[in-house]
C-alpha atoms as a PDB file:
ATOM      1  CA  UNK A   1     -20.246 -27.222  52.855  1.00  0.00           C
ATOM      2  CA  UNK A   2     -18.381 -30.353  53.345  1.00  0.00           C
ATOM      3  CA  UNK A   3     -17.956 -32.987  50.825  1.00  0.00           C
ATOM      4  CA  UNK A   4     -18.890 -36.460  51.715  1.00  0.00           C
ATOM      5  CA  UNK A   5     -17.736 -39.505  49.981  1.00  0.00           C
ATOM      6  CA  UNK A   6     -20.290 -42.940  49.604  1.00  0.00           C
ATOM      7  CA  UNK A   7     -18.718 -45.839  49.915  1.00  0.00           C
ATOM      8  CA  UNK A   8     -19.422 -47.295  46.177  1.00  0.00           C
ATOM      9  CA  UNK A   9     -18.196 -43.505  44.677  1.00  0.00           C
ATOM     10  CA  UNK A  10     -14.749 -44.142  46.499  1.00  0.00           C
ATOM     11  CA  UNK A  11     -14.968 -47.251  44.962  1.00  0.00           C
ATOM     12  CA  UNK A  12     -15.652 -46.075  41.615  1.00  0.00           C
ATOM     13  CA  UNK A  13     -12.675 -43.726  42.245  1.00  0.00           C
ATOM     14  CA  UNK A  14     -10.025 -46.238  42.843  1.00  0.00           C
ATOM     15  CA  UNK A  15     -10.948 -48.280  40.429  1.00  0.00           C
ATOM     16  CA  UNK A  16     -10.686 -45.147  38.007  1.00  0.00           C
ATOM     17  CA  UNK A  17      -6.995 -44.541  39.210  1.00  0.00           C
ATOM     18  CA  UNK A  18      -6.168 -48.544  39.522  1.00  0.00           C
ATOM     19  CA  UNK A  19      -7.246 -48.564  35.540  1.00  0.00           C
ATOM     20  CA  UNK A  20      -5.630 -46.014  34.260  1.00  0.00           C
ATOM     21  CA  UNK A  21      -2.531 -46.200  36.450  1.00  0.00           C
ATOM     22  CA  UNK A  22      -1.637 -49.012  34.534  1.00  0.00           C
ATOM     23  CA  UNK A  23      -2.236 -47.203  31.479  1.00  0.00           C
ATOM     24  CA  UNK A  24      -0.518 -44.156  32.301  1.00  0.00           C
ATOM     25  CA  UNK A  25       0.091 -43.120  35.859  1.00  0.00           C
ATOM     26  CA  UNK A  26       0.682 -39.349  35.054  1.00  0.00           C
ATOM     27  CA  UNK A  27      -3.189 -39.196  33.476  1.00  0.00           C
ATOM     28  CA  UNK A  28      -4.290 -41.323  36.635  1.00  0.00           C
ATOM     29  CA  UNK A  29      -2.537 -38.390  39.017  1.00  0.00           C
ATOM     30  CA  UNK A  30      -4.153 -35.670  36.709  1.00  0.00           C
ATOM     31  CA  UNK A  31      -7.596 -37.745  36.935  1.00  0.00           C
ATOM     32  CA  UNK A  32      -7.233 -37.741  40.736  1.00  0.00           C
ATOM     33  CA  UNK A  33      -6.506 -34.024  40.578  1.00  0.00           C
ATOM     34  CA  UNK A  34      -9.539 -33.006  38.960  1.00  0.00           C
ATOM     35  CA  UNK A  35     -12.057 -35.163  40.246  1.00  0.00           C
ATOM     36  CA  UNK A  36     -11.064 -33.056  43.792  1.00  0.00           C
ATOM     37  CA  UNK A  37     -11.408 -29.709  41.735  1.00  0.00           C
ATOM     38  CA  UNK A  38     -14.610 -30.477  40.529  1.00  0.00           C
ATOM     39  CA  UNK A  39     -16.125 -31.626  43.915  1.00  0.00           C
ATOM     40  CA  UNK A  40     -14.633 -27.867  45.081  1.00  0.00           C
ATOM     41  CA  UNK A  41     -16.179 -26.206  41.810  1.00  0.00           C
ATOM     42  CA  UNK A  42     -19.593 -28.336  43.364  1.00  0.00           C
ATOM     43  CA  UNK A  43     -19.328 -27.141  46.815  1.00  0.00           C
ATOM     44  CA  UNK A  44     -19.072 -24.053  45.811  1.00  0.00           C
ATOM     45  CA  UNK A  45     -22.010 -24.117  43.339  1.00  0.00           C
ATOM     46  CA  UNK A  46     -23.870 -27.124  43.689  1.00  0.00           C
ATOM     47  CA  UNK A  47     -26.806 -26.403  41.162  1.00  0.00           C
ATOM     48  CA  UNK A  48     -24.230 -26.426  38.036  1.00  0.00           C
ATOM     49  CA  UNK A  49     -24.873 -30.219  37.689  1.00  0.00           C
ATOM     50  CA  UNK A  50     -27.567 -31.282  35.603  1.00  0.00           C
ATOM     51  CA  UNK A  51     -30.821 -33.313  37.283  1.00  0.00           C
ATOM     52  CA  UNK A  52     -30.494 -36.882  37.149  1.00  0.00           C
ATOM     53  CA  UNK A  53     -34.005 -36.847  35.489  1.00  0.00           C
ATOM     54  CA  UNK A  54     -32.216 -35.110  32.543  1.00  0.00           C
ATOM     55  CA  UNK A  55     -29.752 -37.893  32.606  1.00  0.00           C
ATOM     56  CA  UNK A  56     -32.015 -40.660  32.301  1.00  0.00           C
ATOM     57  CA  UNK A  57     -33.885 -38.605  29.517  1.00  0.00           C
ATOM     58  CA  UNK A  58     -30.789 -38.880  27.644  1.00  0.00           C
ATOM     59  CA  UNK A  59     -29.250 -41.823  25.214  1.00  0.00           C
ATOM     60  CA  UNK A  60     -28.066 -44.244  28.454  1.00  0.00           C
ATOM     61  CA  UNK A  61     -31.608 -44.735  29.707  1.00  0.00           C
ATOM     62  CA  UNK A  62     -34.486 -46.672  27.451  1.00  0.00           C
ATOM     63  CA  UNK A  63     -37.886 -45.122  28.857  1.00  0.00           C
ATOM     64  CA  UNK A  64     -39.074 -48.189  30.626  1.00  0.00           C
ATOM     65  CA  UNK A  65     -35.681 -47.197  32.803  1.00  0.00           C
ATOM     66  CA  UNK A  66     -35.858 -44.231  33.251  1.00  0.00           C
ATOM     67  CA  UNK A  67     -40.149 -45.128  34.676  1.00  0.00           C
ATOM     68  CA  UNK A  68     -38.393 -48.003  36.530  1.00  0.00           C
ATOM     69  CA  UNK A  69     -35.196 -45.478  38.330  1.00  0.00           C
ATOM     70  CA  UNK A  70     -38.136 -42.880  38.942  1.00  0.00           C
ATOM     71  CA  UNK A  71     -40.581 -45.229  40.505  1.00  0.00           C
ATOM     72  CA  UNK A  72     -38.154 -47.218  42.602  1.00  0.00           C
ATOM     73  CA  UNK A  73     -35.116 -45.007  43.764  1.00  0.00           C
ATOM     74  CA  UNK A  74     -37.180 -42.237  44.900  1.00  0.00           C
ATOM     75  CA  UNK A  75     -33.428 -40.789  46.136  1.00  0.00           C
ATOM     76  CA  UNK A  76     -33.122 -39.575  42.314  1.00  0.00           C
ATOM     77  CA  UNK A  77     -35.250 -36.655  42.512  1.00  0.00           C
ATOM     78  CA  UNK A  78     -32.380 -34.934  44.575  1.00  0.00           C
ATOM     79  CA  UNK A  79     -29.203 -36.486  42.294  1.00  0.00           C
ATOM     80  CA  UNK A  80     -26.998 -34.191  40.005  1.00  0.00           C
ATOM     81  CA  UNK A  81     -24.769 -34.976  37.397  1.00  0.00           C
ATOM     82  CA  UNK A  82     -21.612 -33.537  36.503  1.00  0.00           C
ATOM     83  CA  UNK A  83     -18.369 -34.131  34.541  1.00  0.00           C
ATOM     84  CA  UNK A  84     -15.344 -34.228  36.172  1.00  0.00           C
ATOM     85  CA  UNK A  85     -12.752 -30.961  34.582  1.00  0.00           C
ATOM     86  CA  UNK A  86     -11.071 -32.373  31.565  1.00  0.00           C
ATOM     87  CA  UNK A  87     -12.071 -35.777  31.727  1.00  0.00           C
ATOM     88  CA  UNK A  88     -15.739 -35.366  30.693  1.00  0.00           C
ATOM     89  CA  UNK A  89     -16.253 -38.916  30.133  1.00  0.00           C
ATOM     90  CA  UNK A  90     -15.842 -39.465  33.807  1.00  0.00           C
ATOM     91  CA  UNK A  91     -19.174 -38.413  35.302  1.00  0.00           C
ATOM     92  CA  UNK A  92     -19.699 -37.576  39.161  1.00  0.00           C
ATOM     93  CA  UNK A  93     -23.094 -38.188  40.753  1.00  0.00           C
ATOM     94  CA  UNK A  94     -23.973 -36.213  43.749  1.00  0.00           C
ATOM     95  CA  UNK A  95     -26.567 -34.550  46.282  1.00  0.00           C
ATOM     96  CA  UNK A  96     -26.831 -32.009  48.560  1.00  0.00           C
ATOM     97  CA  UNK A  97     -28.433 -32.709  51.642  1.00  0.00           C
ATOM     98  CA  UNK A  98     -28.082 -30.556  54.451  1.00  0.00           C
ATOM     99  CA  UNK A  99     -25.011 -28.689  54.141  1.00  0.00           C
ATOM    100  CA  UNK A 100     -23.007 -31.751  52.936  1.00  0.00           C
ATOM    101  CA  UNK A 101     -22.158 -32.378  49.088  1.00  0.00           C
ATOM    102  CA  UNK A 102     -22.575 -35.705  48.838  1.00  0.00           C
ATOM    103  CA  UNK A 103     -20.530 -37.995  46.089  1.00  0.00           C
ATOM    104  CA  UNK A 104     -22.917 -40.713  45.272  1.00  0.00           C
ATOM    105  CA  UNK A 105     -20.855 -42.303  42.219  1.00  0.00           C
ATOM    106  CA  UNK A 106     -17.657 -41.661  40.024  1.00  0.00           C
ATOM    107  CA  UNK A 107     -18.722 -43.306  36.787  1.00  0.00           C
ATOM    108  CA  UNK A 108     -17.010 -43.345  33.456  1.00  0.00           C
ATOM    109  CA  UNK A 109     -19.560 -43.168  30.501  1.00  0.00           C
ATOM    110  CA  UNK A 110     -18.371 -46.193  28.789  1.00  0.00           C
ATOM    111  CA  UNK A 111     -19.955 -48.157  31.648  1.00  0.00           C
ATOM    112  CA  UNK A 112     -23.456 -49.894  31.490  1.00  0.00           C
ATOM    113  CA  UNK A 113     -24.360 -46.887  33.664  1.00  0.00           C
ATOM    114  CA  UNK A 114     -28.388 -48.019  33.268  1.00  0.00           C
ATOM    115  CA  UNK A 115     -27.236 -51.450  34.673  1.00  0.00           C
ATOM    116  CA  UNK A 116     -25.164 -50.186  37.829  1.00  0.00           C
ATOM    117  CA  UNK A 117     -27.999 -47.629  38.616  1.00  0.00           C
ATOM    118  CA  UNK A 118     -30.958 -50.284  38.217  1.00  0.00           C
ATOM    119  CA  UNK A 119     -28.875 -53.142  40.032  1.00  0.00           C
ATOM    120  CA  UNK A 120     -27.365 -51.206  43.115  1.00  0.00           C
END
């Protein structure tokens, strides 16, 4: 399985490292780290992330939109969740499809994440 980066997750990502570089560059290179052990822990078992429907069950997602993700980004019923190793807060979003893992978005969950899944 080979692991596929979208544009807007490799966005995500550098904006991840840009952030905390400034903060701290040594947790940035340890963030980069295990953000590329978790996709390998995914390719190697990509049904250990959770459903995004569980996601937008959860606290980040009113019900009105969650209805409004399910009814108009029909592309959810095949998204996964997952934390990235040690940095739980920083949440990868990914597929499978064929016999690629695809990395939809690299979100930390501080973010509006409702907002950047409704507006994309």
């Amino acid at each position: 399985m080979k692991i596929i980066f979208a544009e807007k997750a490799t966005e995500d990502f550098v904006e991840i490292l840009e952030y905390m570089s400034g903060k701290n560059f040594n947790v940035a290179k340890k963030i980069s780290k295990q953000v590329q052990y978790t996709c390998s822990l995914l390719v190697s078992m990509p049904k250990m992330g959770s459903k995004v429907d569980v996601f937008i069950d959860s606290k980040y997602f009113t019900f009105q939109q969650a209805i409004e993700i399910s009814n108009t980004k029909k592309e959810f019923k095949q998204t996964r969740k997952f934390p990235v190793v040690d940095f739980r807060k920083i949440i990868i979003f990914y597929q499978v499809v064929d016999d690629n893992l695809e990395i939809i978005r690299i979100i930390h969950s501080s973010r509006d994440i409702p907002t950047i899944f409704t507006e994309e």
